[in-house]
C-alpha atoms as a PDB file:
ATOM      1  CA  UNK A   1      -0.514  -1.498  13.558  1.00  0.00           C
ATOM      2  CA  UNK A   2      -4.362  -1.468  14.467  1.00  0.00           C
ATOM      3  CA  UNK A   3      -3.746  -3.959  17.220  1.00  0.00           C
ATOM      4  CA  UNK A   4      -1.283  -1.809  19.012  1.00  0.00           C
ATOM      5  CA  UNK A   5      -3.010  -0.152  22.156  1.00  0.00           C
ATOM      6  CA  UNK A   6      -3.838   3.173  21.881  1.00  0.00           C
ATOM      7  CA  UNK A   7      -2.874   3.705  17.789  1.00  0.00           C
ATOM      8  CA  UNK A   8      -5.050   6.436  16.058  1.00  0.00           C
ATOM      9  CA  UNK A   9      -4.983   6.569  12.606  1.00  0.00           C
ATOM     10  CA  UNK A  10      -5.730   8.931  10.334  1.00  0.00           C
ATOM     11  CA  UNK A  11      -6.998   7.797   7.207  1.00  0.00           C
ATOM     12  CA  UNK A  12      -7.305   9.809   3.973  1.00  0.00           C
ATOM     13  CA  UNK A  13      -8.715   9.562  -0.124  1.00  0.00           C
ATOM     14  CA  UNK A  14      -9.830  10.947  -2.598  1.00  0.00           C
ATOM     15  CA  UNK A  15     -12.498   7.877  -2.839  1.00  0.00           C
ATOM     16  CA  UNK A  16     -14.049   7.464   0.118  1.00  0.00           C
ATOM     17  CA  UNK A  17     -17.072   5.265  -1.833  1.00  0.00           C
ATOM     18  CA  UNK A  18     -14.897   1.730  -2.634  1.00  0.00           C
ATOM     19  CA  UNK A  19     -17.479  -0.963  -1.589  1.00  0.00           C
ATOM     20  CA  UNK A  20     -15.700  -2.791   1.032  1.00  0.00           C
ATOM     21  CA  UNK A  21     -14.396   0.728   2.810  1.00  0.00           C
ATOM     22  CA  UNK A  22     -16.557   0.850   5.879  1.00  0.00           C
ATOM     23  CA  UNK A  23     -15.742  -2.917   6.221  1.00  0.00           C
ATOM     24  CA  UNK A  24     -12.310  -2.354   6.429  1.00  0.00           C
ATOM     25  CA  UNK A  25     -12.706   0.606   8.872  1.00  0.00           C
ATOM     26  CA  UNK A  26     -14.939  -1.587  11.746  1.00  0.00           C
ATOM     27  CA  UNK A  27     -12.519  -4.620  10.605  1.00  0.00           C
ATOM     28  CA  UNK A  28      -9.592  -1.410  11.936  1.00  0.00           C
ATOM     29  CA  UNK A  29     -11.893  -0.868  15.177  1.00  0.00           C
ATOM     30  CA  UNK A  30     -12.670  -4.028  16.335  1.00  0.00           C
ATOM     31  CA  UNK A  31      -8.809  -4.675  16.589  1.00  0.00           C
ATOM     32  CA  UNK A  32      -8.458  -1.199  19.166  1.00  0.00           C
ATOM     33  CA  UNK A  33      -7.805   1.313  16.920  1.00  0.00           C
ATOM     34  CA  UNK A  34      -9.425   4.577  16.631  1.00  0.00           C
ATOM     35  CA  UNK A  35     -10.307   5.363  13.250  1.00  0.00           C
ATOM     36  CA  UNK A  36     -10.209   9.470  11.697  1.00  0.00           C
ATOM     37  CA  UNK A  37     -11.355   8.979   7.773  1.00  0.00           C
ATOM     38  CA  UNK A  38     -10.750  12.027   5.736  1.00  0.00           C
ATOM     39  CA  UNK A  39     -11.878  12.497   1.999  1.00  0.00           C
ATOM     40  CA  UNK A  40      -9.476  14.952   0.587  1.00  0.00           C
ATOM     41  CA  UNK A  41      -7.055  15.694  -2.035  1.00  0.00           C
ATOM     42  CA  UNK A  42      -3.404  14.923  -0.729  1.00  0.00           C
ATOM     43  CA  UNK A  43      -2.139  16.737  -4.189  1.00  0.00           C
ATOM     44  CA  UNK A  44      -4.174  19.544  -3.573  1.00  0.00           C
ATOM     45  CA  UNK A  45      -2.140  22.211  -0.427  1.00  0.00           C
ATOM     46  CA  UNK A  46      -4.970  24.029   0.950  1.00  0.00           C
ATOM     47  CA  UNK A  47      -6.540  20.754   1.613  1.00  0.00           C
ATOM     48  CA  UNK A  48      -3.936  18.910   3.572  1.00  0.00           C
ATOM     49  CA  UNK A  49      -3.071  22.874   5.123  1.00  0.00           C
ATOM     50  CA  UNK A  50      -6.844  22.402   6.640  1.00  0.00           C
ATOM     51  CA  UNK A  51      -6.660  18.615   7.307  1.00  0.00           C
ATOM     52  CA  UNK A  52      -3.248  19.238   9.769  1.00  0.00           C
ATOM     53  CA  UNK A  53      -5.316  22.479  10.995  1.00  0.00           C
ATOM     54  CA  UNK A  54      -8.139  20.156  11.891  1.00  0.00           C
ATOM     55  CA  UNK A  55      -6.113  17.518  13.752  1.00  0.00           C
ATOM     56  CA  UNK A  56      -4.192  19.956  15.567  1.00  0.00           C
ATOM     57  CA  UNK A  57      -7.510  21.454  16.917  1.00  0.00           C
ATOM     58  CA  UNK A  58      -8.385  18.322  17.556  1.00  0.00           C
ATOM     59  CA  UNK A  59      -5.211  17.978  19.509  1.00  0.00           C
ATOM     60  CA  UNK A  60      -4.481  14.921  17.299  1.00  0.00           C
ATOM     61  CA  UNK A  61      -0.382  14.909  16.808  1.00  0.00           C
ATOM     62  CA  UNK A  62       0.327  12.842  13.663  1.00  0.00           C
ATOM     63  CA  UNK A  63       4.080  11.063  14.411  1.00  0.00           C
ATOM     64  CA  UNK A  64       4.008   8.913  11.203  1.00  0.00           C
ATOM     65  CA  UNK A  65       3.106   9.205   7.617  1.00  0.00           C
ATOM     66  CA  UNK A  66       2.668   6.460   4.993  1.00  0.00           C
ATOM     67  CA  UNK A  67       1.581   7.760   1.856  1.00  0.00           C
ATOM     68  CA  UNK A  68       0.758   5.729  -0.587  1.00  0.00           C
ATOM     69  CA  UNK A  69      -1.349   7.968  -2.651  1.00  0.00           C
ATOM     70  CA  UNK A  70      -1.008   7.260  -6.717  1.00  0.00           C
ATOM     71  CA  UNK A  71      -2.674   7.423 -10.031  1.00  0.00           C
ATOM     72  CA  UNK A  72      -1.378   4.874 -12.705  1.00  0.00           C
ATOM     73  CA  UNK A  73      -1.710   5.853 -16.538  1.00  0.00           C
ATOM     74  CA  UNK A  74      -0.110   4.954 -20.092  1.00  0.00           C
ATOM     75  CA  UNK A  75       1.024   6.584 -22.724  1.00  0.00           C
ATOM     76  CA  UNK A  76       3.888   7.127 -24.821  1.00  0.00           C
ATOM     77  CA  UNK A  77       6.306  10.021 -24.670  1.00  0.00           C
ATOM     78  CA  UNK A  78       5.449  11.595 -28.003  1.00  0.00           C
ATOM     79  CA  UNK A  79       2.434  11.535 -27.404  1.00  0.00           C
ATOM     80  CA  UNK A  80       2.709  13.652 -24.490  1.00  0.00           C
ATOM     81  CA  UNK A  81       0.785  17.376 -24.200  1.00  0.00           C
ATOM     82  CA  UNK A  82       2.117  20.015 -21.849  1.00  0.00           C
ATOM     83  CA  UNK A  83      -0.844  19.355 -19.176  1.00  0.00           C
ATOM     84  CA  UNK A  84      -0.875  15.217 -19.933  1.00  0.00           C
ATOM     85  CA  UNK A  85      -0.426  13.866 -16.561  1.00  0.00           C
ATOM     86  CA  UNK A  86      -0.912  16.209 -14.059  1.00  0.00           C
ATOM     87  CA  UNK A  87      -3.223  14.052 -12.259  1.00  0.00           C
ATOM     88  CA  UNK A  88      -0.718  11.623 -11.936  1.00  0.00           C
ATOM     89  CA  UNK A  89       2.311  13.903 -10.855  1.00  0.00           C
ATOM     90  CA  UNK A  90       0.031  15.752  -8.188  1.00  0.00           C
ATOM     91  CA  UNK A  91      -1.241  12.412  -6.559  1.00  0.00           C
ATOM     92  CA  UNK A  92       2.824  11.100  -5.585  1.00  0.00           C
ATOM     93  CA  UNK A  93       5.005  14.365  -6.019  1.00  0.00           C
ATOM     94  CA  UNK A  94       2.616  17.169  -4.786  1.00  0.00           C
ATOM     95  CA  UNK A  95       1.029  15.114  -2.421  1.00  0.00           C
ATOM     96  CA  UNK A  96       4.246  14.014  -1.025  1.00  0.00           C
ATOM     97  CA  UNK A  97       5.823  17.693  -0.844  1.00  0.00           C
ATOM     98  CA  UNK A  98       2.439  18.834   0.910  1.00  0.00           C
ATOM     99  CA  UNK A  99       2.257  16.243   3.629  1.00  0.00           C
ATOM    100  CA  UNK A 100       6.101  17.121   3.892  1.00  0.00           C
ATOM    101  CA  UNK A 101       5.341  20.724   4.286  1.00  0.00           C
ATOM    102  CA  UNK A 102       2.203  20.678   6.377  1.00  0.00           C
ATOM    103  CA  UNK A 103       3.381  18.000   9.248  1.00  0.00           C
ATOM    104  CA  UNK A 104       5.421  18.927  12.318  1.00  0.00           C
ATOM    105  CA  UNK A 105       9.198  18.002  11.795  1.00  0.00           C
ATOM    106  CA  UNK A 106       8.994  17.806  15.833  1.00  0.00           C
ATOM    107  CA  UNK A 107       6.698  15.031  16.104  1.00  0.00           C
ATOM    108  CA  UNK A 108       7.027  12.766  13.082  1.00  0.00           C
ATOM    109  CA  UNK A 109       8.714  10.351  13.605  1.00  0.00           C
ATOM    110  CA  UNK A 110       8.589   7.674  10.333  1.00  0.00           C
ATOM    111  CA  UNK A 111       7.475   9.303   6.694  1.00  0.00           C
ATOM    112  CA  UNK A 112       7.280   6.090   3.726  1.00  0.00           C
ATOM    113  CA  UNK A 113       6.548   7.050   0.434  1.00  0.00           C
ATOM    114  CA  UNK A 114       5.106   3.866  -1.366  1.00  0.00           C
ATOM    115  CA  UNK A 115       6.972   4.116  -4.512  1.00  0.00           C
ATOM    116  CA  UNK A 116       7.788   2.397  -7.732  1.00  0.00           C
ATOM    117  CA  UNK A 117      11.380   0.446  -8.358  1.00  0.00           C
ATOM    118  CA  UNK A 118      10.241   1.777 -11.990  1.00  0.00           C
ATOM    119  CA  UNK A 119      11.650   5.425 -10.170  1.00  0.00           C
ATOM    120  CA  UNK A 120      14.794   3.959 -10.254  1.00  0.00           C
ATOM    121  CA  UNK A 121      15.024   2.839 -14.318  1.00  0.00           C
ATOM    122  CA  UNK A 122      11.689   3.704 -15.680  1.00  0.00           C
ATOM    123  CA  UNK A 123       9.246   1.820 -17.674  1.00  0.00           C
ATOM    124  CA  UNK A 124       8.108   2.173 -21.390  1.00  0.00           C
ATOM    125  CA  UNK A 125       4.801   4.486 -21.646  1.00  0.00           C
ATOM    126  CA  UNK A 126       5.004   5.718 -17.679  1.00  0.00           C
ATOM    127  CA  UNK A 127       6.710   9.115 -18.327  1.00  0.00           C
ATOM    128  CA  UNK A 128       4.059  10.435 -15.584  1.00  0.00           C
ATOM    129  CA  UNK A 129       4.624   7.699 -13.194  1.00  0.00           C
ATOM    130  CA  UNK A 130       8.022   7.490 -13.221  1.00  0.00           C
ATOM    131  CA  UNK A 131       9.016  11.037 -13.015  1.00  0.00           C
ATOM    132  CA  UNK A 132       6.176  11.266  -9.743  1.00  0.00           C
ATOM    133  CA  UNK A 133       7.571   8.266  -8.201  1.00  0.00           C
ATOM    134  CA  UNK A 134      11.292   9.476  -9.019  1.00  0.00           C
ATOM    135  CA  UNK A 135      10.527  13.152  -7.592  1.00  0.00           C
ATOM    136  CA  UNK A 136       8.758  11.864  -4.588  1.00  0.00           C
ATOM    137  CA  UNK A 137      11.992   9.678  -3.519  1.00  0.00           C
ATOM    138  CA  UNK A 138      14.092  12.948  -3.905  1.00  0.00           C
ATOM    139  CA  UNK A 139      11.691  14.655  -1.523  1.00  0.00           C
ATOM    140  CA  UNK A 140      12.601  11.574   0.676  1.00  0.00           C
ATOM    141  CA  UNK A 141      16.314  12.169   0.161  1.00  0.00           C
ATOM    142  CA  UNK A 142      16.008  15.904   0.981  1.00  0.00           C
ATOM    143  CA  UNK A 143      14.095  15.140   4.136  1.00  0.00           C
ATOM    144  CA  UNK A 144      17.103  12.681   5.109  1.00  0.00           C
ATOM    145  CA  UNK A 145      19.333  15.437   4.465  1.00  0.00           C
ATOM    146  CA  UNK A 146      17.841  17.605   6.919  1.00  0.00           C
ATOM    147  CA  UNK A 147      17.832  14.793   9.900  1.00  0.00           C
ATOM    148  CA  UNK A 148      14.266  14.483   8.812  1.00  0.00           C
ATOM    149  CA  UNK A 149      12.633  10.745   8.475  1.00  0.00           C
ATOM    150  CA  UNK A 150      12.259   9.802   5.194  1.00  0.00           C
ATOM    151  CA  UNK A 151      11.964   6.718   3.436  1.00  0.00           C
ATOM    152  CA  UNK A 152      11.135   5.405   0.220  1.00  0.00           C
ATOM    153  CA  UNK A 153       9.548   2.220  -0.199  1.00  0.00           C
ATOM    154  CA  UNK A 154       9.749   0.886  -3.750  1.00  0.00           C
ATOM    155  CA  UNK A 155       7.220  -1.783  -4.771  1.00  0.00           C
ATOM    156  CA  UNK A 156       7.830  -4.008  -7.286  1.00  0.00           C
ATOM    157  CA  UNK A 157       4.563  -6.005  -9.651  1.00  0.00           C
ATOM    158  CA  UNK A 158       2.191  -5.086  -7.410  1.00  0.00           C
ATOM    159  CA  UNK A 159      -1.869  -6.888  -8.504  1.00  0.00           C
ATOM    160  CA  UNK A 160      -4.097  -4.800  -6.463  1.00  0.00           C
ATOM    161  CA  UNK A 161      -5.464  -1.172  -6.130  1.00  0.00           C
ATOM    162  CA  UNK A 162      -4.809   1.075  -8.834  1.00  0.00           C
ATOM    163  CA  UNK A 163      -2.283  -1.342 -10.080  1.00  0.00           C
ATOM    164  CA  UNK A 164      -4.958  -4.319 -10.279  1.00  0.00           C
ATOM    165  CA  UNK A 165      -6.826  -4.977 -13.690  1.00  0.00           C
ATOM    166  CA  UNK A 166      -7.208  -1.809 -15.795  1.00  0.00           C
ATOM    167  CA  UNK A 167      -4.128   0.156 -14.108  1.00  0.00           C
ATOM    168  CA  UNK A 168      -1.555  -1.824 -15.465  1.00  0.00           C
END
């Protein structure tokens, strides 16, 4: 994608310190794209609100979305309080509903949700997860039901990112 003449992307996290981040972003520029980086919240409305309100002053038309925003987690379902796993369900669901919400059904063109195939038979001790993941592929069904792109992507055993190490 960052060899294609012309791309823009718009990058956004809510950890914009990983170590290797600004190599990755010159690695994204010396192959022709143009870079926006954005630390911000995608579970959190008013931010992506002022993030759209930023690029359309900007006069920066977003035509595709991949989110593939997450937070991993364990624990078992009896275990569970009321507010256990918020975190996790505002990461995929929210932040799926708000990028949803906030982008321009007249322009976008191709909206992935990186998923889970967990969403589709869940996994012991991933209440949170699964019910995100699940959630955020219905959001993808409703868009499809409204001629909207929308498009689930579910990942199996996946070794990296949140999923590496400690996030199993």
């Amino acid at each position: 994608l960052s060899r294609r003449p012309g791309v823009r992307l718009v990058l956004v996290g809510r950890d914009m310190n990983a170590p290797d981040r600004q190599t990755r972003l010159e690695r994204l520029r010396e192959h022709g794209a143009t870079v926006h980086d954005h630390a911000l919240d995608v579970g959190d409305a008013a931010q992506v609100d002022a993030l759209f309100a930023h690029l359309h002053d900007q006069g920066i038309q977003i035509d595709a979305i991949v989110h593939a925003a997450g937070v991993g987690g364990d624990q078992p379902l009896l275990e569970i309080a009321p507010d256990d796993g918020r975190d996790i369900v505002a990461a995929k669901l929210d932040g799926t509903w708000n990028l949803h919400r906030a982008s321009d059904p007249r322009h976008v063109r191709t909206f992935i949700v990186l998923s889970t195939m967990l969403s589709l038979w869940g996994a012991r001790h991933k209440t949170h997860y699964v019910l995100a993941n699940h959630l955020a592929d219905r959001v993808m069904a409703y868009r499809r039901s409204r001629g909207l792109p929308g498009f689930s992507l579910q990942l199996g055993p996946v070794d990296c990112g949140m999923l590496g190490d400690a996030g199993k």
